[in-house]
N, C-alpha and C. Protein backbone atom coordinates (compact mmCIF):
# COMPACT_ATOMS: atom_id res chain seq x y z
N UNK A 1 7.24 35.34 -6.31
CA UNK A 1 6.87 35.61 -7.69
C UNK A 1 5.42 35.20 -7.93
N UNK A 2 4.96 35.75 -8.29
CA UNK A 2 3.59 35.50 -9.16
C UNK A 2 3.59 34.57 -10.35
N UNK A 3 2.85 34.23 -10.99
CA UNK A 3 3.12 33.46 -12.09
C UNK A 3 1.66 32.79 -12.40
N UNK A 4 1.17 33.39 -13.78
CA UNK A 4 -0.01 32.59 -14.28
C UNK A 4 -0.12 31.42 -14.25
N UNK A 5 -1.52 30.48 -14.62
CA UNK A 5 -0.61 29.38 -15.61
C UNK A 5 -1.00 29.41 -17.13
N UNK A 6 -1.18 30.43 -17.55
CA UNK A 6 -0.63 30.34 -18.87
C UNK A 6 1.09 31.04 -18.84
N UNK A 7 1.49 31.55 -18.15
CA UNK A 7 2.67 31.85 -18.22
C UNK A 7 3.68 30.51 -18.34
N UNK A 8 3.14 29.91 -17.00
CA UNK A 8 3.46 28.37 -16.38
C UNK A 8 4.00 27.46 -17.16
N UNK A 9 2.80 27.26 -18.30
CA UNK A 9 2.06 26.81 -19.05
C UNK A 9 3.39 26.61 -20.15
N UNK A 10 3.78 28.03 -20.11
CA UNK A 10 4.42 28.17 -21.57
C UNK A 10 5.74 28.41 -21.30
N UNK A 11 6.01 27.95 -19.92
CA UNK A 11 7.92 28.11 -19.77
C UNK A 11 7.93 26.66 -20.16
N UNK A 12 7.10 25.65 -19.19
CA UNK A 12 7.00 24.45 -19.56
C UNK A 12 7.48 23.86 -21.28
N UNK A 13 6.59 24.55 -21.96
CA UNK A 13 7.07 24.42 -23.54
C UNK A 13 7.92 24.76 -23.86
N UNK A 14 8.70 25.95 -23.62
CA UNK A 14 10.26 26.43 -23.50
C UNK A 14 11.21 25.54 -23.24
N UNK A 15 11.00 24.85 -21.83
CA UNK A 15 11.91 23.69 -21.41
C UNK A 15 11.78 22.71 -22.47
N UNK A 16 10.79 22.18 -22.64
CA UNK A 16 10.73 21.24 -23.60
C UNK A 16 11.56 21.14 -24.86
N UNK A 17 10.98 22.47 -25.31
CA UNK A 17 12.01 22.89 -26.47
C UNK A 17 13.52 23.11 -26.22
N UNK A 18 13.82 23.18 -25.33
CA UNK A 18 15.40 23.38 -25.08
C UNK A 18 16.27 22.02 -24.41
N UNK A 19 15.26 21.10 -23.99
CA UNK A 19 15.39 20.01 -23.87
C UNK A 19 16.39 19.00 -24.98
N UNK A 20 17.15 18.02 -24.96
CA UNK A 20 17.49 17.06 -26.26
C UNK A 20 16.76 16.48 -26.85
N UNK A 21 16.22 16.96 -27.89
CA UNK A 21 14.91 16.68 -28.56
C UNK A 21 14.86 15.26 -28.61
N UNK A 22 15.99 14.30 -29.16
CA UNK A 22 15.39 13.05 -29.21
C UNK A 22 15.04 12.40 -28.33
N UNK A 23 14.90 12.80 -26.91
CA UNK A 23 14.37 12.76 -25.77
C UNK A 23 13.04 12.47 -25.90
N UNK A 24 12.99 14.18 -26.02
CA UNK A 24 11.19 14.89 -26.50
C UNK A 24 10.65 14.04 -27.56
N UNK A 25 10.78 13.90 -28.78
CA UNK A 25 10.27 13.16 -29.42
C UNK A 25 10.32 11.37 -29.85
N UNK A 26 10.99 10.96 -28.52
CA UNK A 26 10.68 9.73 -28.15
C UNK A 26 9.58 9.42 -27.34
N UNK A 27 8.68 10.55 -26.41
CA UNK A 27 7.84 10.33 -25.79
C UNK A 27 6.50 10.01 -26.49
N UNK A 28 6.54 8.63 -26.02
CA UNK A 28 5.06 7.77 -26.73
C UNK A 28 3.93 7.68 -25.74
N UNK A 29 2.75 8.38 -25.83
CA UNK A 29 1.69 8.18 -24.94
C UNK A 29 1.71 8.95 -23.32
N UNK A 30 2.82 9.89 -24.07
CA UNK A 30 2.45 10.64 -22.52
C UNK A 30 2.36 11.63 -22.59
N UNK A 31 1.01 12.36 -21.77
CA UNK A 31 0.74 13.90 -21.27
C UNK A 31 1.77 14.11 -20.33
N UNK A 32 2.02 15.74 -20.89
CA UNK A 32 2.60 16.31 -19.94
C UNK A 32 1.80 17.77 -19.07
N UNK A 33 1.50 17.52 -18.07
CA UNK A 33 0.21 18.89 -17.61
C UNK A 33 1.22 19.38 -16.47
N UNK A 34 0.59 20.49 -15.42
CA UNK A 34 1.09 20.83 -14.37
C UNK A 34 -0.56 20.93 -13.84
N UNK A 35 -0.33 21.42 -12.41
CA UNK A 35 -1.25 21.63 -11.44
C UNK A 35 -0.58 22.45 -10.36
N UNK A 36 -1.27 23.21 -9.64
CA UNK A 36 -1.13 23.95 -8.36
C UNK A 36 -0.03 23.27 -7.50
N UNK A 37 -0.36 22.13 -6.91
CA UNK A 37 -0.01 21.17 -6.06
C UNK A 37 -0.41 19.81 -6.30
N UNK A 38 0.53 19.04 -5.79
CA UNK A 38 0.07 17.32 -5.78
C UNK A 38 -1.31 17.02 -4.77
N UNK A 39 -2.14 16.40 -5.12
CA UNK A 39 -3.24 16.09 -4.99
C UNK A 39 -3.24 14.89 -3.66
N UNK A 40 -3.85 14.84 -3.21
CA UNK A 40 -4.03 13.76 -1.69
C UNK A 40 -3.22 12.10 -2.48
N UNK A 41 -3.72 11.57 -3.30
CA UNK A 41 -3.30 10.47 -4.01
C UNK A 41 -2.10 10.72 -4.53
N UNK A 42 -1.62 12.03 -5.35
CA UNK A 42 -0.33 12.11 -5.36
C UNK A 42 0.94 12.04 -4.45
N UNK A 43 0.37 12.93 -3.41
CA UNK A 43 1.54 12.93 -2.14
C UNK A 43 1.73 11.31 -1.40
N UNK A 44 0.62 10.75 -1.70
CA UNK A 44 0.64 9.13 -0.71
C UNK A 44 1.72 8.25 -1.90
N UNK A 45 1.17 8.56 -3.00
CA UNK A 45 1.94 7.96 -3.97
C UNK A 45 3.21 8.02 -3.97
N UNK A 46 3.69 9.12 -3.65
CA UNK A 46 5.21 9.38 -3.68
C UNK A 46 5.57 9.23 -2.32
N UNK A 47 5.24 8.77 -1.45
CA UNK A 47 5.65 8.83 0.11
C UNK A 47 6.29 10.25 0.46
N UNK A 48 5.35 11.05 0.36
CA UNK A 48 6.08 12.51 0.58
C UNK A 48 5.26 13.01 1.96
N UNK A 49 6.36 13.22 2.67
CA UNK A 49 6.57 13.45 4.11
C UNK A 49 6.12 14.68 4.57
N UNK A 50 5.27 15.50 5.53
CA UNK A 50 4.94 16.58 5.95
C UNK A 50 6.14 17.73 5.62
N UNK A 51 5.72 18.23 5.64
CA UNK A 51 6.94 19.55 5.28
C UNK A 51 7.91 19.48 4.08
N UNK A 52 7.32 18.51 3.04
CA UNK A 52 8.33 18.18 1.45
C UNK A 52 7.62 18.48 0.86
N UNK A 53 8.30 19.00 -0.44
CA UNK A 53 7.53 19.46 -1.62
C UNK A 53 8.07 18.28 -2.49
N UNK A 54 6.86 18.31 -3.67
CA UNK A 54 7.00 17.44 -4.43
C UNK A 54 6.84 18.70 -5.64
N UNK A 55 8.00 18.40 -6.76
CA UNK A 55 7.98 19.25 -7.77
C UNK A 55 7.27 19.12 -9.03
N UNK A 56 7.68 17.74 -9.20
CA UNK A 56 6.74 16.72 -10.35
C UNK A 56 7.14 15.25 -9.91
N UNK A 57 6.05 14.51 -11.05
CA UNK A 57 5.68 13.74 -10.79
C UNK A 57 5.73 12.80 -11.89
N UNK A 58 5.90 11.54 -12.42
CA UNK A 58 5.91 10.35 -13.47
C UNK A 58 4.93 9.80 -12.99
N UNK A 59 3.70 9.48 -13.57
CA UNK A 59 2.56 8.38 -13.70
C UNK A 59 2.61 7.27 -14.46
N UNK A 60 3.51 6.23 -14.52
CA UNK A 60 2.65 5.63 -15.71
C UNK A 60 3.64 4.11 -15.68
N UNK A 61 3.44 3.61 -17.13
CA UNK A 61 4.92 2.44 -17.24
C UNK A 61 5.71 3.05 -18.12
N UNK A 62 7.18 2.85 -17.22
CA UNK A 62 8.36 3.24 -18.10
C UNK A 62 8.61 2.39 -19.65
N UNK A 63 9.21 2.79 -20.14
CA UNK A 63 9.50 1.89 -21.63
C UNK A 63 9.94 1.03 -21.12
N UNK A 64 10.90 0.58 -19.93
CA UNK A 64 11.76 -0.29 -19.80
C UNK A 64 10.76 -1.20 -19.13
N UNK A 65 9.53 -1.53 -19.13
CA UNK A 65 8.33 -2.13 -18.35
C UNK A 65 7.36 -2.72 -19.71
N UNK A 66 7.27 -1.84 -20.22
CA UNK A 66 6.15 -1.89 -21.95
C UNK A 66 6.43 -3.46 -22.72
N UNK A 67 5.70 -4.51 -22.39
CA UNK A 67 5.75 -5.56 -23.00
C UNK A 67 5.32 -5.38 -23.97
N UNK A 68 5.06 -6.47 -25.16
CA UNK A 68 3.93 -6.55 -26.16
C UNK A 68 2.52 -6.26 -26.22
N UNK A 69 2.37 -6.32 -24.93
CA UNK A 69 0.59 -6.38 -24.16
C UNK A 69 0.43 -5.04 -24.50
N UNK A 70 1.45 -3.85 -24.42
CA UNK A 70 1.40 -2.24 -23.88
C UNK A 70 0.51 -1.72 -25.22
N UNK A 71 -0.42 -1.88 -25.57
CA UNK A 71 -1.96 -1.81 -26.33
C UNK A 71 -3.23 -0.82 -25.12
N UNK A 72 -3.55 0.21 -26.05
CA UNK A 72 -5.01 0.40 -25.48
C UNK A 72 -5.07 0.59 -24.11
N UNK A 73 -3.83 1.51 -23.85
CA UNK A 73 -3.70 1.73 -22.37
C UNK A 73 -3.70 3.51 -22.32
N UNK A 74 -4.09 4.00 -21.11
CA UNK A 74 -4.57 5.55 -20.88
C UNK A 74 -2.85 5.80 -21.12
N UNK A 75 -2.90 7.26 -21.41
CA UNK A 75 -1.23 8.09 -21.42
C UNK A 75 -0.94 8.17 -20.22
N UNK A 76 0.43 7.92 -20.13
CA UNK A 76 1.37 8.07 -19.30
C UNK A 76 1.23 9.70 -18.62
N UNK A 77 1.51 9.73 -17.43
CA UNK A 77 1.18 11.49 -17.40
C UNK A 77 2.56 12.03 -16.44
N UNK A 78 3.20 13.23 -16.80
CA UNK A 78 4.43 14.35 -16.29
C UNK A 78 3.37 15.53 -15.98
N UNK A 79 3.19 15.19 -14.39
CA UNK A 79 3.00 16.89 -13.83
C UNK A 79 3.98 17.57 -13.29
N UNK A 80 4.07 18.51 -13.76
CA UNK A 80 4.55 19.62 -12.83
C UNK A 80 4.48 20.41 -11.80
N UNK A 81 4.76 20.78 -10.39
CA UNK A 81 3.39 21.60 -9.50
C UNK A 81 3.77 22.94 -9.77
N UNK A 82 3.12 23.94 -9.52
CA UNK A 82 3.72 25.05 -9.88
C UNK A 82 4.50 25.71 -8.63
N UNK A 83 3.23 25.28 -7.64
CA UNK A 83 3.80 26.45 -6.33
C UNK A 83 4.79 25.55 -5.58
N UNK A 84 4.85 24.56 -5.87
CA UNK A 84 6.51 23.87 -4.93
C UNK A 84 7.84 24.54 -5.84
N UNK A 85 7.52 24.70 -6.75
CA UNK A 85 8.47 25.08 -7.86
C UNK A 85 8.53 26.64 -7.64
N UNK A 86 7.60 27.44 -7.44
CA UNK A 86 7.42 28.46 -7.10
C UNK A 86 8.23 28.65 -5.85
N UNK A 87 8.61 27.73 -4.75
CA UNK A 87 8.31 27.84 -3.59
C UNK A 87 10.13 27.60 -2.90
N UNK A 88 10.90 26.97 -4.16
CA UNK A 88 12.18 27.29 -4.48
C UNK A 88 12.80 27.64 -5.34
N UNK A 89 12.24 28.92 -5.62
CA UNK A 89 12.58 29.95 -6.53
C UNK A 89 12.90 31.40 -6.42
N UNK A 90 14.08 31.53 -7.01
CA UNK A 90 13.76 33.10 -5.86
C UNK A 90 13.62 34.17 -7.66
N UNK A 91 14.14 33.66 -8.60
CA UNK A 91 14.68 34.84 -9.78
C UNK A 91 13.56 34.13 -10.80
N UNK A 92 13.22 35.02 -12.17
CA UNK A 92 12.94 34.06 -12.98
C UNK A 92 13.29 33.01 -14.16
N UNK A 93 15.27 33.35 -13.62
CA UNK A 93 16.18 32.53 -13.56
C UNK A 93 16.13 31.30 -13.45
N UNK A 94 16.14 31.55 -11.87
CA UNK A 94 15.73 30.18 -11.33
C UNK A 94 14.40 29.65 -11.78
N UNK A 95 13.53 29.95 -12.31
CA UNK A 95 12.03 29.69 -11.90
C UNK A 95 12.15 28.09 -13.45
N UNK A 96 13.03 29.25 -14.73
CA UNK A 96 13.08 28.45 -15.83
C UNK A 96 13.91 26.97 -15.50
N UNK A 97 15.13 27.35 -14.81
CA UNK A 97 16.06 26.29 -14.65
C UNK A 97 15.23 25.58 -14.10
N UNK A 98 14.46 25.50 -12.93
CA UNK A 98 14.19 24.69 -11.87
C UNK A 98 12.87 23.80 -12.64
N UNK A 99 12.28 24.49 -13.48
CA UNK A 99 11.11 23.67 -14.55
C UNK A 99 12.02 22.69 -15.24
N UNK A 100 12.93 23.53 -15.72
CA UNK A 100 13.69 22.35 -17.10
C UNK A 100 14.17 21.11 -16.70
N UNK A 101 14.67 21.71 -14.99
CA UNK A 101 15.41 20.45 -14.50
C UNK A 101 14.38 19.53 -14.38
N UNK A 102 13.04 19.80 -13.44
CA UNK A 102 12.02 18.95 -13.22
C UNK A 102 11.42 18.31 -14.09
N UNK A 103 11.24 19.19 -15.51
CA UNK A 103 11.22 18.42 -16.81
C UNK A 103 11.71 17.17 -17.05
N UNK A 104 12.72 17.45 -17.28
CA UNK A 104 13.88 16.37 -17.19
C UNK A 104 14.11 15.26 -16.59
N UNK A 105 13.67 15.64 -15.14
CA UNK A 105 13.84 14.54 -14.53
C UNK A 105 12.43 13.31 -14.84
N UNK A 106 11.30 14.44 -14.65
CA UNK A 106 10.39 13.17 -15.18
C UNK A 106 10.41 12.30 -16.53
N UNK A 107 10.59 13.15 -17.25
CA UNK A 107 10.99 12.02 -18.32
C UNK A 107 12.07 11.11 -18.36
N UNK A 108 13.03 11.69 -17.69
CA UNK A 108 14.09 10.54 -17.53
C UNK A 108 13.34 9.28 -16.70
N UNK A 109 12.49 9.36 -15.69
CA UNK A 109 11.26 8.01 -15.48
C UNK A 109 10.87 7.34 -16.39
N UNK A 110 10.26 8.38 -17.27
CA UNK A 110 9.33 7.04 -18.24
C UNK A 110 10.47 6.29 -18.65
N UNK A 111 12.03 6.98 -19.37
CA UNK A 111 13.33 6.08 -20.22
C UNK A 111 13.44 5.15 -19.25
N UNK A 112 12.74 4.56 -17.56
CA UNK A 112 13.12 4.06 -16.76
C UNK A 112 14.46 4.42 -16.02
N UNK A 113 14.77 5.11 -15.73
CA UNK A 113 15.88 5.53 -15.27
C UNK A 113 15.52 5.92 -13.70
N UNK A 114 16.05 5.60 -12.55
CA UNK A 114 16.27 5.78 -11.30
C UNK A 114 17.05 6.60 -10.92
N UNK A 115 16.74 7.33 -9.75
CA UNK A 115 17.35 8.41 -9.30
C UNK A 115 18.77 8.68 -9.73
N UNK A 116 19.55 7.75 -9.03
CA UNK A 116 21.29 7.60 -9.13
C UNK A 116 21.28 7.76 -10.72
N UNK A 117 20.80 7.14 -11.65
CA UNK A 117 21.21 7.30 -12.74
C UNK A 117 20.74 8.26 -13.51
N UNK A 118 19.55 8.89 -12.95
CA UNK A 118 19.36 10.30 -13.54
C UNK A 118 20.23 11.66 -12.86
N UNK A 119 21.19 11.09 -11.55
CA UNK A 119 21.85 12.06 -11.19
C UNK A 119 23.06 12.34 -11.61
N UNK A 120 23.35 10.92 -12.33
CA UNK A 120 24.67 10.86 -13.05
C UNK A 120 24.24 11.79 -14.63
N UNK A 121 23.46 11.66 -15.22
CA UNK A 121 23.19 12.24 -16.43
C UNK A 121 22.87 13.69 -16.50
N UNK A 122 22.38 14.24 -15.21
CA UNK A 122 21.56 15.58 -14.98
C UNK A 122 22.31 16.79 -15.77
N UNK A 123 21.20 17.51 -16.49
CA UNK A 123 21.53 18.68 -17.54
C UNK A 123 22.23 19.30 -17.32
C-alpha cells in the first residue's frame, strides 16, 4: 500500500478519536507524531534486534513516575512509524486496526502500564 503522510497523519486522528476518550483526554504533556522509521537512537533505545520492526514508540515519564518535581519538563512524545506498520499490513483494514492498536498501546505506557498488563486490557 502506498500511503501519504497526510493520509497517515489523519488515520492516526481517527484512532484517537475512536479510542476511550478518557484515555485521550487524560493525556498531559504529550505529543503524539509519527515518522518513516525509528531513528538510530530509537532502535538502541528499544533494544530492537536486526530484522524487527518497531511500530511505535513511548518517550517520556509515565504518570506512575511524575513526582511533585514533574514542572517545566519537554512533552512526553508517541511515535508512530509508518512503514513498519505499513510493512504488516496487507488491507486498509488492517492498516486502521494495526494504528489504533499501536495507538493504544503507547499510551497505555505513559498510564505506566507494562506489557502483560497492557495485554490483558488490549482493545
Amino acid at each position: 500500500m502506498n500511503l501519504t503522510d497526510d493520509e497517515f497523519d489523519s488515520l492516526i486522528s481517527r484512532a484517537m478519536g475512536e479510542l476511550p476518550q478518557h484515555y485521550i483526554k487524560g493525556l498531559d504533556n504529550v505529543a503524539v507524531v509519527y515518522a518513516d522509521d525509528p531513528d538510530d537512537y530509537q532502535r538502541q533505545k528499544s533494544n530492537l534486534q536486526p530484522g524487527s520492526l518497531l511500530l511505535g514508540l513511548y518517550e517520556g515519564i509515565p504518570l506512575t513516575k511524575r513526582g511533585a518535581g514533574y514542572t517545566f519538563v519537554l512533552p512526553d512524545k508517541i511515535t508512530l512509524f509508518k512503514n513498519p506498520i505499513l510493512a504488516v499490513t496487507y488491507t486498509p483494514e488492517q492498516l486502521f486496526e494495526q494504528i489504533k492498536r499501536t495507538l493504544w498501546h503507547e499510551i497505555a505506557h505513559y498510564y505506566g502500564l507494562n506489557h502483560d498488563d497492557i495485554h490483558k486490557l488490549h482493545l
